[in-house]
PDB file of N, CA and C in Angstrom:
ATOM      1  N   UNK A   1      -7.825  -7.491  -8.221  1.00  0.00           N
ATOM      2  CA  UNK A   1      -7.269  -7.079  -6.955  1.00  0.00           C
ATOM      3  C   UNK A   1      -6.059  -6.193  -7.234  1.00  0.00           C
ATOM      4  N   UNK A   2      -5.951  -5.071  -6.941  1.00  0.00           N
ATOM      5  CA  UNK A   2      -4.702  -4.084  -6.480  1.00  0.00           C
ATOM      6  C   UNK A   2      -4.657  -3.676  -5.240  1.00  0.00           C
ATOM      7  N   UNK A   3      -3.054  -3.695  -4.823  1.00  0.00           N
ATOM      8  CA  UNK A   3      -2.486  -3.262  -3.826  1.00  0.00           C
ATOM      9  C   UNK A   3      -2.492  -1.741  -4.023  1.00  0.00           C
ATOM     10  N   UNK A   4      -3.282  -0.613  -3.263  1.00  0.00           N
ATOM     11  CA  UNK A   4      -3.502   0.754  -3.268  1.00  0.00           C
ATOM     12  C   UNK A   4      -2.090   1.207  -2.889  1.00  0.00           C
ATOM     13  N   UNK A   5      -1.123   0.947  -2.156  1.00  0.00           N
ATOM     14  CA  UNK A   5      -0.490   1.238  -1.430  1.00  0.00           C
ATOM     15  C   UNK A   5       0.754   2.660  -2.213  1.00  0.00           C
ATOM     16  N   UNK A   6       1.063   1.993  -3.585  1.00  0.00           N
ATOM     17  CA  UNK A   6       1.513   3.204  -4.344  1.00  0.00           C
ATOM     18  C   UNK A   6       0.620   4.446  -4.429  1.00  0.00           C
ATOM     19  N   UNK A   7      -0.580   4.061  -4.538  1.00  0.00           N
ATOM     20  CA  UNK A   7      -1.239   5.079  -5.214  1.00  0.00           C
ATOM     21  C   UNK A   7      -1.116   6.434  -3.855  1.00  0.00           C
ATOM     22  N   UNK A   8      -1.588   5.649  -2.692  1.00  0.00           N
ATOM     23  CA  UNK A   8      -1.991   6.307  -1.310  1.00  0.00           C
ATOM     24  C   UNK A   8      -0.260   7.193  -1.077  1.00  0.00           C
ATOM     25  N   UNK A   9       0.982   6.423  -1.703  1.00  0.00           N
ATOM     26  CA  UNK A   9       1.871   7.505  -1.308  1.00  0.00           C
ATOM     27  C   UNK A   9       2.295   8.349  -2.060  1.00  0.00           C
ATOM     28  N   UNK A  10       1.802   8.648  -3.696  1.00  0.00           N
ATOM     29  CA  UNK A  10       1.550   9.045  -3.895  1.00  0.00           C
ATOM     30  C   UNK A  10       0.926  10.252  -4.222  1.00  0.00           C
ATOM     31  N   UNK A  11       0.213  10.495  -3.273  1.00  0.00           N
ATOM     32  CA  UNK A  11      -1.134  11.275  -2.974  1.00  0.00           C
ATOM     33  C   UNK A  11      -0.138  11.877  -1.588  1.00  0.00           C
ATOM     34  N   UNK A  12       0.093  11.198  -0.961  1.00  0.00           N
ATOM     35  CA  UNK A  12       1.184  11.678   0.346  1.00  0.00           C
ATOM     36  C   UNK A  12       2.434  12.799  -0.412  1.00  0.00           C
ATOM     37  N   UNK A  13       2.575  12.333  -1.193  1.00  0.00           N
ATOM     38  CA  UNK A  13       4.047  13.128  -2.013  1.00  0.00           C
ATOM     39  C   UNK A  13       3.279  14.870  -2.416  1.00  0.00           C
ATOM     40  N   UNK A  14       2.105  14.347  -3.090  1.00  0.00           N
ATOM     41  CA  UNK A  14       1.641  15.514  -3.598  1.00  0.00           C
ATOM     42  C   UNK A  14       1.399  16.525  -2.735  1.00  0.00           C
ATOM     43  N   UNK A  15       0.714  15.773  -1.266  1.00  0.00           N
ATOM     44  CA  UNK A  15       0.194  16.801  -0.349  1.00  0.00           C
ATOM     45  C   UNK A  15       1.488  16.869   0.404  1.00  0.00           C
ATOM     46  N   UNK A  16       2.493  16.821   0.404  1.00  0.00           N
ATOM     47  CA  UNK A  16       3.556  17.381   0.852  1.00  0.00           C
ATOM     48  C   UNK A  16       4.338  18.813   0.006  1.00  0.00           C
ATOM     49  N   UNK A  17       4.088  18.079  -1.729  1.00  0.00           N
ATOM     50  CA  UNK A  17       4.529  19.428  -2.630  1.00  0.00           C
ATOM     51  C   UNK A  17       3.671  20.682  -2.450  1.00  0.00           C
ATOM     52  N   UNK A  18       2.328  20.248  -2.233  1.00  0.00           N
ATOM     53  CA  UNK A  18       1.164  21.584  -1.872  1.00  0.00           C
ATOM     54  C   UNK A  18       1.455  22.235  -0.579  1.00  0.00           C
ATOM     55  N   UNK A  19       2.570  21.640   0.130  1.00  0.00           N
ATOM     56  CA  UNK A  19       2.936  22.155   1.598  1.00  0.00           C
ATOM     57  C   UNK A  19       2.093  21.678   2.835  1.00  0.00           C
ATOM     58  N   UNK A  20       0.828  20.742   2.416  1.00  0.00           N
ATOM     59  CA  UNK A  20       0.073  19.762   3.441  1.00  0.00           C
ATOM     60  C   UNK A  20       0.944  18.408   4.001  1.00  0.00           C
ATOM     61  N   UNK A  21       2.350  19.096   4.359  1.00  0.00           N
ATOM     62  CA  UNK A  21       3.292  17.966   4.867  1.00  0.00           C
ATOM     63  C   UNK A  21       2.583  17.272   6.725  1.00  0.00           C
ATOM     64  N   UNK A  22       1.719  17.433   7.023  1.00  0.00           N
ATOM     65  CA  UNK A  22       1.260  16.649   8.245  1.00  0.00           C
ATOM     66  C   UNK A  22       0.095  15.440   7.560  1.00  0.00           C
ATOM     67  N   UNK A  23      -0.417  16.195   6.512  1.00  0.00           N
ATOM     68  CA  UNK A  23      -1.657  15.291   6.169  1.00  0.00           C
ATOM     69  C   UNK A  23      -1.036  14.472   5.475  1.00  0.00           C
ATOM     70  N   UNK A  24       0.453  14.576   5.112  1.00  0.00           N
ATOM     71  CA  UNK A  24       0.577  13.709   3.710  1.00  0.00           C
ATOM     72  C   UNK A  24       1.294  12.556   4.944  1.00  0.00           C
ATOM     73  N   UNK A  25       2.093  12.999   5.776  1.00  0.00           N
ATOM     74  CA  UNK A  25       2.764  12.371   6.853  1.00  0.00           C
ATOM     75  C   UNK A  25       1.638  11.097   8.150  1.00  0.00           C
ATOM     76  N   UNK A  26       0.219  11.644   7.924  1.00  0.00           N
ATOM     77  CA  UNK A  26      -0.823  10.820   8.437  1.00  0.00           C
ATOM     78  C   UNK A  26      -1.182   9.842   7.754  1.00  0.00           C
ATOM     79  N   UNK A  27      -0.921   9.848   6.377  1.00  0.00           N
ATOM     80  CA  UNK A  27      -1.315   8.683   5.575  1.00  0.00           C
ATOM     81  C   UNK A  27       0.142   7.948   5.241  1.00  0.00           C
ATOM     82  N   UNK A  28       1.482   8.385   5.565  1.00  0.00           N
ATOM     83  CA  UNK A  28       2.362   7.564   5.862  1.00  0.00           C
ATOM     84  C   UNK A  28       2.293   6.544   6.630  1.00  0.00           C
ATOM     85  N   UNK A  29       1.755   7.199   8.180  1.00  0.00           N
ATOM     86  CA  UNK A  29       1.641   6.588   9.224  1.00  0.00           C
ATOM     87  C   UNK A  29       0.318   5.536   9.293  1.00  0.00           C
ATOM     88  N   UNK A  30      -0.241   5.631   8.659  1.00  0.00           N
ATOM     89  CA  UNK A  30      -1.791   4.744   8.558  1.00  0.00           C
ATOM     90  C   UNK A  30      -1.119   3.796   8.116  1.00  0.00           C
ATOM     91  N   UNK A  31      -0.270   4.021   6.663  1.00  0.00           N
ATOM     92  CA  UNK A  31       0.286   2.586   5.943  1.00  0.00           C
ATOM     93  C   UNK A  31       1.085   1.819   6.455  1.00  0.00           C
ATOM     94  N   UNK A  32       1.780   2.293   7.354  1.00  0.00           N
ATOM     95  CA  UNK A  32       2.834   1.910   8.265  1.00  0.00           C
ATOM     96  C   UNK A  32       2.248   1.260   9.449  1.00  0.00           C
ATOM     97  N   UNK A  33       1.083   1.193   9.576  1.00  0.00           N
ATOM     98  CA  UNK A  33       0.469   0.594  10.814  1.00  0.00           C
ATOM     99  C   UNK A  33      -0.194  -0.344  10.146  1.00  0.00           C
ATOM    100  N   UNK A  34      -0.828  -0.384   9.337  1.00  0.00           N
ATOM    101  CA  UNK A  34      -1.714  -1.303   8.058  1.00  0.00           C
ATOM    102  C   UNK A  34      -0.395  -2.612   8.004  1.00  0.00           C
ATOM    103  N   UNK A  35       0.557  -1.890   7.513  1.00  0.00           N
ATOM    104  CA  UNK A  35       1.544  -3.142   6.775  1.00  0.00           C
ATOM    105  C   UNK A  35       2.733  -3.790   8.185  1.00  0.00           C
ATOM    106  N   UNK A  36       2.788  -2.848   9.343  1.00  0.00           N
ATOM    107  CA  UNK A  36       2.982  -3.784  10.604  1.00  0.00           C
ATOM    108  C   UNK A  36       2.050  -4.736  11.043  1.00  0.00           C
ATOM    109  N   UNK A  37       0.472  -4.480  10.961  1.00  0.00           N
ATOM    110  CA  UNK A  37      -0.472  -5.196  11.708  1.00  0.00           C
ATOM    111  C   UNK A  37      -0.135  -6.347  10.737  1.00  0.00           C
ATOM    112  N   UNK A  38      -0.478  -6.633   9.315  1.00  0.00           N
ATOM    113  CA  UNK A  38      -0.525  -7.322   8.356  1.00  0.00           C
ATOM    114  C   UNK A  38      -1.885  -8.392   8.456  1.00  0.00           C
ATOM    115  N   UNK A  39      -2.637  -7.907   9.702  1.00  0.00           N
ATOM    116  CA  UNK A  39      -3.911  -9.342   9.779  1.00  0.00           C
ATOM    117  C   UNK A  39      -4.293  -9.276   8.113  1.00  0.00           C
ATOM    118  N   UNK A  40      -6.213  -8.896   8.260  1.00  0.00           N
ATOM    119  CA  UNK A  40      -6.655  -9.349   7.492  1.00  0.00           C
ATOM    120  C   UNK A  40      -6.737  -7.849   6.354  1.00  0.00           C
ATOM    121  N   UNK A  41      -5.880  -6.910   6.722  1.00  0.00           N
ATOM    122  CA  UNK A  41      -5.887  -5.857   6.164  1.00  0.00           C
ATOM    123  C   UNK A  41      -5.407  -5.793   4.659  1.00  0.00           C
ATOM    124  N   UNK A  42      -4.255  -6.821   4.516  1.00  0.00           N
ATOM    125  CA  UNK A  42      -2.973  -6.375   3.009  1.00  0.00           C
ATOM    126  C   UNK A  42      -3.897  -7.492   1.912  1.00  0.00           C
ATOM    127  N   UNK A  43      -3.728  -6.705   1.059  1.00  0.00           N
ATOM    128  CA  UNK A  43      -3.837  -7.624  -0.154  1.00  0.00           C
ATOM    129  C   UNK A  43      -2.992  -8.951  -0.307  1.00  0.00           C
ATOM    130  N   UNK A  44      -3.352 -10.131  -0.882  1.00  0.00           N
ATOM    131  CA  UNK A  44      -2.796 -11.295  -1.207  1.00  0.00           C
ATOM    132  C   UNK A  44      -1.340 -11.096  -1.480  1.00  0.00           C
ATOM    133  N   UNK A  45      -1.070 -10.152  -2.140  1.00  0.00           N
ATOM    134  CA  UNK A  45       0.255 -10.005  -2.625  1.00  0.00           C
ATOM    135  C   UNK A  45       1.446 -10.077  -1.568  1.00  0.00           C
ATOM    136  N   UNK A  46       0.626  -9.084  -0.646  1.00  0.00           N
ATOM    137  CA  UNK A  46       1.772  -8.720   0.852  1.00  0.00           C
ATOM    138  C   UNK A  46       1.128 -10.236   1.575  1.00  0.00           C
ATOM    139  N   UNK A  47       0.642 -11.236   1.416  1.00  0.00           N
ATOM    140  CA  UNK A  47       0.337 -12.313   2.865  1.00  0.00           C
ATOM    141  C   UNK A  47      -1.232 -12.310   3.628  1.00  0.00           C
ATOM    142  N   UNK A  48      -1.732 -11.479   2.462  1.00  0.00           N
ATOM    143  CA  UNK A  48      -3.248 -11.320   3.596  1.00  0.00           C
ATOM    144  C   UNK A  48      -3.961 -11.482   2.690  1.00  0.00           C
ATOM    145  N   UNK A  49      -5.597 -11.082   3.489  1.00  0.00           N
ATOM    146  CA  UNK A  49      -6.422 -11.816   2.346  1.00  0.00           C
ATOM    147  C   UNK A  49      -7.412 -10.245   2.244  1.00  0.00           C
ATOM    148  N   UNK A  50      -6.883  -9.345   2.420  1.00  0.00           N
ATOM    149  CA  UNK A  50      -7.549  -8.152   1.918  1.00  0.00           C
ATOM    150  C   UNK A  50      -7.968  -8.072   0.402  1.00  0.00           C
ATOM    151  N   UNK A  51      -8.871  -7.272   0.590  1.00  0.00           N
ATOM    152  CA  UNK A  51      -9.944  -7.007  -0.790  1.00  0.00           C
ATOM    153  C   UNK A  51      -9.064  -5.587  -1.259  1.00  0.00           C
ATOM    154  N   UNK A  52      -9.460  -5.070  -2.782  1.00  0.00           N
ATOM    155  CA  UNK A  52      -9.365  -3.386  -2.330  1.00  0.00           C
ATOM    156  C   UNK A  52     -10.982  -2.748  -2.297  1.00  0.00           C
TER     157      UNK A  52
END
């Protein structure tokens, strides 16, 4: 089990250096809704019982 969550901002950073600062800013906002909801979405680590 890994928590994606570095990797995904990550990938946000890059598409901000390529100048895709909305797309990188949509997958901010996905994670940010993922790790408010916290149901069955987060990995064990964060409190949930998500898979990756």
């Amino acid at each position: 089990m890994a928590n994606p969550c570095a990797l995904l901002l990550a990938a946000a950073d890059m598409l901000d250096h390529l100048g895709m600062v909305e797309k990188g800013s949509a997958i901010r906002a996905a994670i940010r809704t993922v790790l408010e909801t916290r149901r069955d979405m987060v990995t064990a680590d964060m409190g949930g019982s998500g898979t990756t």
